[in-house]
Protein backbone atom coordinates (compact mmCIF):
# COMPACT_ATOMS: atom_id res chain seq x y z
CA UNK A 1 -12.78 -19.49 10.46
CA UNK A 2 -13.33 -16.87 13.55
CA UNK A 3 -16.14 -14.74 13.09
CA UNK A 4 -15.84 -11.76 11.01
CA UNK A 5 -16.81 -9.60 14.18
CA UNK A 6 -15.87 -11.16 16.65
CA UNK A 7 -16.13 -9.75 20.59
CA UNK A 8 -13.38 -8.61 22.25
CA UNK A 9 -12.05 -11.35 25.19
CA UNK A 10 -11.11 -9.38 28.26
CA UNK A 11 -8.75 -9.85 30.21
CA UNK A 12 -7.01 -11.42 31.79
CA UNK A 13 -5.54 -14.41 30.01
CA UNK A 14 -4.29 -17.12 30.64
CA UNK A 15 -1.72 -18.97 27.87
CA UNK A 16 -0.55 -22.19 27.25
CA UNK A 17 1.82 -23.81 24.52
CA UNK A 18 5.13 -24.10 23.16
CA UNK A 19 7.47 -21.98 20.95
CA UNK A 20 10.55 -20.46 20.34
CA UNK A 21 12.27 -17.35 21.80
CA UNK A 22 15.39 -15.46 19.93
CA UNK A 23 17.04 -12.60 21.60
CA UNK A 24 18.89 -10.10 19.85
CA UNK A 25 21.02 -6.81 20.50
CA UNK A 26 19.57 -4.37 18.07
CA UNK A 27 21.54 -1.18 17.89
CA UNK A 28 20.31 2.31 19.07
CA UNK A 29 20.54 3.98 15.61
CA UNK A 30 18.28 1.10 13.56
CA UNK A 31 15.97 3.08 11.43
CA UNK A 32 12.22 3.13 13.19
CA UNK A 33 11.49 1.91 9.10
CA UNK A 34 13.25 -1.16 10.04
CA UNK A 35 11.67 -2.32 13.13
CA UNK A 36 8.53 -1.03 11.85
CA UNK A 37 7.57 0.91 15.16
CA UNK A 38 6.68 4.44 14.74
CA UNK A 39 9.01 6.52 16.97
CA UNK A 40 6.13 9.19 17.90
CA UNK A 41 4.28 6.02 18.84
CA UNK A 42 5.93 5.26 22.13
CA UNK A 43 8.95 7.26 22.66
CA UNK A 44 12.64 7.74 21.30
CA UNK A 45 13.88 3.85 20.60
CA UNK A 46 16.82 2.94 22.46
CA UNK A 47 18.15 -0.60 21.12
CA UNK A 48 19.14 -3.41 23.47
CA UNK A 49 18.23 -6.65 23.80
CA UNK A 50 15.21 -7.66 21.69
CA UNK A 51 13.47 -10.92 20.44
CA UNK A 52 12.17 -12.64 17.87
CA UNK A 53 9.13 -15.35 18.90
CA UNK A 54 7.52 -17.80 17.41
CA UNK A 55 4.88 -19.21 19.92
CA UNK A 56 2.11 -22.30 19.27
CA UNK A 57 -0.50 -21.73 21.86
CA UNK A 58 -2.43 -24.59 22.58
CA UNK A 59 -5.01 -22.72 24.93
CA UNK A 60 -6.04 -19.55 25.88
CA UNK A 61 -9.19 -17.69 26.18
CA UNK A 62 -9.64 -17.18 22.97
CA UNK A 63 -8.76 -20.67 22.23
CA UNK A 64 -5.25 -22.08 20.19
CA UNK A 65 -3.93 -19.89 17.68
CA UNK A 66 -0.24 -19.32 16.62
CA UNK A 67 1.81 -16.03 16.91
CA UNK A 68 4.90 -14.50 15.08
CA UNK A 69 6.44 -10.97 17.04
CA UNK A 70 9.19 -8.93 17.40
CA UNK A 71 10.52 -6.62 20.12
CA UNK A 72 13.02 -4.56 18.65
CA UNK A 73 14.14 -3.47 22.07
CA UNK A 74 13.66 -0.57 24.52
CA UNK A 75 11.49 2.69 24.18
CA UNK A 76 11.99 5.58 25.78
CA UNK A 77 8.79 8.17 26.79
CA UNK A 78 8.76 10.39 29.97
CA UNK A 79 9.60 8.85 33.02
CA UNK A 80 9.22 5.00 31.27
CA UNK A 81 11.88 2.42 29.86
CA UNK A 82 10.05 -0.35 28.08
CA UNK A 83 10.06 -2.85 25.36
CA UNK A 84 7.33 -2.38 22.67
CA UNK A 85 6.03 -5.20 20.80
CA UNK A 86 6.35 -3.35 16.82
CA UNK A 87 5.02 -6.30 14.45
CA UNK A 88 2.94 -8.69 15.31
CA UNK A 89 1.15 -11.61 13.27
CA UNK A 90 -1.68 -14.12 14.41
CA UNK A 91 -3.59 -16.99 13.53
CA UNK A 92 -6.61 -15.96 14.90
CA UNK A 93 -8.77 -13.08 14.70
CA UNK A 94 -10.44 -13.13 18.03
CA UNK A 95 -7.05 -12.67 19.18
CA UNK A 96 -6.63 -9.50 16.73
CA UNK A 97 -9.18 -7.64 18.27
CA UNK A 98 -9.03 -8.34 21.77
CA UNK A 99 -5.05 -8.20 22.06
CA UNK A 100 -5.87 -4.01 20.47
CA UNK A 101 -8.51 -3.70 22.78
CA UNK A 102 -6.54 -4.98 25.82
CA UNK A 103 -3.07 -4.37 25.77
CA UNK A 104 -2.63 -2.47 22.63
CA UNK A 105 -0.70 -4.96 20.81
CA UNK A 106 -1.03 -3.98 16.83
CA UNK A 107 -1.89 -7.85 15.67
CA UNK A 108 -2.64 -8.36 12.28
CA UNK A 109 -4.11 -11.65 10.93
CA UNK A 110 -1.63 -14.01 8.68
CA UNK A 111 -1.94 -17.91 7.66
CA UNK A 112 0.45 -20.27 10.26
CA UNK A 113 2.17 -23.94 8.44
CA UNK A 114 4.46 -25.64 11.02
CA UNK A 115 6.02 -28.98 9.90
CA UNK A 116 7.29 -31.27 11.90
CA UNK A 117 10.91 -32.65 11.02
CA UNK A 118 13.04 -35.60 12.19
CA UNK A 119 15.62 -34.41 15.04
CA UNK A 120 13.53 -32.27 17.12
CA UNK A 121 13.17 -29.61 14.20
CA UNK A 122 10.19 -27.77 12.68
CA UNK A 123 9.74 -25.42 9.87
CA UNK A 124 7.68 -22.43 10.35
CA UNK A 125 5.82 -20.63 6.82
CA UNK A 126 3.97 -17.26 7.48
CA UNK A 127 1.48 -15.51 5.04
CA UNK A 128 -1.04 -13.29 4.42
CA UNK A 129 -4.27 -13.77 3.90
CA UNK A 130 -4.16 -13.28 0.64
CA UNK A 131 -1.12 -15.48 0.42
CA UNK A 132 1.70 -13.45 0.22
CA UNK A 133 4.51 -15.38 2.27
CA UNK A 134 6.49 -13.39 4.02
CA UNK A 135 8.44 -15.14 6.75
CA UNK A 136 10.00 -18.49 6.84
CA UNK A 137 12.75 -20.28 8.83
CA UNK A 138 13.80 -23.62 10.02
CA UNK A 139 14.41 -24.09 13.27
CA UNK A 140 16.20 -27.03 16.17
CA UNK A 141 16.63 -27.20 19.67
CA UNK A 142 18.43 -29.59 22.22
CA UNK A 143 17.45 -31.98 24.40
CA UNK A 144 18.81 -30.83 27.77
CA UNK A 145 16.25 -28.99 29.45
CA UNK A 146 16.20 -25.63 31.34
CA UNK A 147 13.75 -24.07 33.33
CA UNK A 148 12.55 -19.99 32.44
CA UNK A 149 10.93 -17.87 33.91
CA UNK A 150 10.22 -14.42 32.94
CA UNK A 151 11.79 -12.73 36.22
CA UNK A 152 14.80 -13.47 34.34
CA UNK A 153 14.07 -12.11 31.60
CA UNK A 154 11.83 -9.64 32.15
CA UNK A 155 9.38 -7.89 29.17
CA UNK A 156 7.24 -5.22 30.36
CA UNK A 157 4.98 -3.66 27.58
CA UNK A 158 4.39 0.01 26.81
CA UNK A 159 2.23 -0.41 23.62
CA UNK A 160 0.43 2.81 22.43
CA UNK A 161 -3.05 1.87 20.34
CA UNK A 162 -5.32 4.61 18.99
CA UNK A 163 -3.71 7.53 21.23
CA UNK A 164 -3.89 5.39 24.33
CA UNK A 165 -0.86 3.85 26.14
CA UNK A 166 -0.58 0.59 27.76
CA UNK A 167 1.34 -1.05 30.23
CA UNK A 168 1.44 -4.30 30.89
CA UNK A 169 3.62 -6.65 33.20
CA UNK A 170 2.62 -9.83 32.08
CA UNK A 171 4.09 -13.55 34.03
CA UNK A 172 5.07 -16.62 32.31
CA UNK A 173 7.11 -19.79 33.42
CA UNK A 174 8.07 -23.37 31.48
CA UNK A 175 10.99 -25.72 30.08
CA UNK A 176 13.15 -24.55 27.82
CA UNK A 177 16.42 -26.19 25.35
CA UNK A 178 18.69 -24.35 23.58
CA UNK A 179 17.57 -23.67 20.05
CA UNK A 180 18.64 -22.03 16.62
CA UNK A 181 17.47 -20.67 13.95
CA UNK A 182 18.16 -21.74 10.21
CA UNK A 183 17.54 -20.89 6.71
CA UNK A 184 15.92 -17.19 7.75
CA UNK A 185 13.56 -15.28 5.20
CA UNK A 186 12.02 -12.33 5.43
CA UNK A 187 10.08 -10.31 3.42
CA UNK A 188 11.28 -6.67 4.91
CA UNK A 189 8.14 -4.79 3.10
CA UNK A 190 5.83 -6.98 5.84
CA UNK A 191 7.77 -8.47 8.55
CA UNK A 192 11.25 -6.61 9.99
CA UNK A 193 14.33 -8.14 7.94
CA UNK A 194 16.53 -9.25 10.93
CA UNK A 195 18.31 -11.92 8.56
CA UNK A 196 21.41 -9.51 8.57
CA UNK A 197 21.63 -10.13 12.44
CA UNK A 198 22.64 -13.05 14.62
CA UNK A 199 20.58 -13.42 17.35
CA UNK A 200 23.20 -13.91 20.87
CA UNK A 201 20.78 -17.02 22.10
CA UNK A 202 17.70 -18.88 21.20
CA UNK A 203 15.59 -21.06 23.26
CA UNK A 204 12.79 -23.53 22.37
CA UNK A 205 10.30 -23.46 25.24
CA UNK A 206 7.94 -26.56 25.30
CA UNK A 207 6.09 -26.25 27.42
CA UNK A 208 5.48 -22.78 28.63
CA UNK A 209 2.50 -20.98 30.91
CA UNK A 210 1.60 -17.27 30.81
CA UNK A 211 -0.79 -14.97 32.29
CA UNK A 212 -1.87 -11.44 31.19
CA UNK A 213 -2.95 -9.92 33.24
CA UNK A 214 -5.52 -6.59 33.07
CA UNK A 215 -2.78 -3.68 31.68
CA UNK A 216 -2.41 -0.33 33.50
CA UNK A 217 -3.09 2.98 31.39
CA UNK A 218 -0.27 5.53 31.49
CA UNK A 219 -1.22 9.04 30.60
CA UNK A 220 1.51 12.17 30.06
CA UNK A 221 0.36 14.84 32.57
CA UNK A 222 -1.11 16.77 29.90
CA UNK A 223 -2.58 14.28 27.93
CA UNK A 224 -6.03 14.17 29.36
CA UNK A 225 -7.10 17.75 29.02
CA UNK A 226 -5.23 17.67 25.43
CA UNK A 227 -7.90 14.97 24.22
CA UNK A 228 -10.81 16.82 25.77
CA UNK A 229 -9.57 20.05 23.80
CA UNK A 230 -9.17 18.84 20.77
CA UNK A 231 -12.74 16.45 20.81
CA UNK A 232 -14.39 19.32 21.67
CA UNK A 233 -13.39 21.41 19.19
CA UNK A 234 -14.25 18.79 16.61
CA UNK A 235 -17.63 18.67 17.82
CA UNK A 236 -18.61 22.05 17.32
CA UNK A 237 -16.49 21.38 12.98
C-alpha cells in the first residue's frame, strides 16, 4: 500500500513496461458526458483519432504500477490542437498525485488483475477501491513484431488541472504486434462506454520506453491578471 500522503515525484520520468494501445475515430459530435472530459476544461472537442491503453509499467520513478486511459481525441482552445487524456485509472497512488501535480493528468486510484492466458492472451479486470468493477476485456496479439515510435504517432497533451493548463510532448519508443480486443465491458457511469465502437487498429507493445519530460504551462493572454483579480477580491470576502 503507497502512503496515504504521499510526495509528489517530479519530473521528469522515465517509463518502462508493456501494454496495449487501441486507436479509435471518435466522432466530432460525441457528447463531452460520454468521453467524460468537460468541454470548458480544455477547449471545444473535435473528434479524431483517439485511444484506448492499457499499459503494465514495470519501472518508473515512482516505481511499477498499472494504468487504464482514454484519449477521446482532439481539443480545441485558442491557438492549440491537442489530445487530452479525459479518464484515467492507476494502480498506484504516488502516481495519482504526482501525474496532477506534473502534467495535469486527472488519475484516480482503481484495483489492477491481469491474467495470463495460453496463446499470447491476457485478461485485464479494473475496480475501485471499494470494489466496484468497472472495466474488463480480453485481449491477443501476434507474433510478428513491429517497431513504434511515437513520431508516428504523435500525442501531445493539453491537460487543464485546477485552472492551470499543461502541455506536454512526451517521447516513447518499443516493439509492438498487432493486437485485439475481446469480450469489452464497461461500466459507462465510471469508465467511457466505447463498447459500441470498433477501434480501426490495436497494437500490443512489449516492450516499450517513455520519457516525460518537465510540461510547459500555457496561459490565455488574459488569464494571468484574471486570477490575480479574482484572488484578490476573495481576500478582502
Amino acid at each position: 500500500m503507497d502512503n496515504p500522503t504521499p510526495q509528489v515525484v517530479e519530473a521528469p520520468w522515465q517509463l518502462k513496461g508493456n501494454g496495449y494501445m487501441f486507436l479509435y475515430n471518435f466522432p466530432k459530435n460525441w457528447a463531452s458526458k460520454a468521453h467524460f472530459m468537460p468541454i470548458e476544461q480544455s477547449g471545444e472537442f473535435q473528434g479524431g483519432l483517439g485511444t484506448l491503453m492499457l499499459v503494465d509499467y514495470e519501472t518508473s520513478n515512482v516505481g511499477p504500477y498499472r494504468e487504464l486511459l482514454l484519449i477521446p481525441g482532439k481539443f480545441c482552445w485558442l491557438k492549440f490542437r491537442n489530445y487530452a487524456i479525459s479518464r484515467i485509472w492507476v494502480s498506484s497512488q504516488t502516481s495519482v498525485v504526482s501525474g496532477r501535480a506534473n502534467w495535469g493528468i486527472p488519475k484516480q486510484l482503481a484495483d489492477f488483475h491481469i491474467t495470463a492466458k495460453a496463446g499470447r492472451r491476457q485478461s485485464w479486470e479494473v475496480q475501485t477501491p471499494e470494489g466496484q468493477m468497472f472495466f474488463k476485456a480480453d485481449l491477443s496479439h501476434s507474433r510478428l513484431p513491429l517497431p513504434i515510435h511515437t513520431a508516428l504517432v504523435p500525442f501531445p497533451l493539453l491537460q487543464t488541472w485546477e485552472g492551470r493548463r499543461y502541455l506536454t510532448k512526451f517521447k516513447g519508443y518499443g516493439l509492438g504486434h498487432l493486437a485485439k480486443l475481446e469480450n469489452l465491458q464497461i461500466n459507462g457511469d465510471i469508465f467511457p462506454d466505447i463498447t459500441p465502437k470498433k477501434p480501426l487498429i490495436g497494437l500490443r507493445v512489449d516492450p516499450f520506453h517513455i520519457r516525460f519530460p518537465v510540461p510547459q504551462m500555457i496561459e490565455a493572454p488574459n488569464e494571468t491578471w484574471d486570477r490575480g483579480f479574482i484572488g484578490a477580491i476573495q481576500a478582502r470576502q
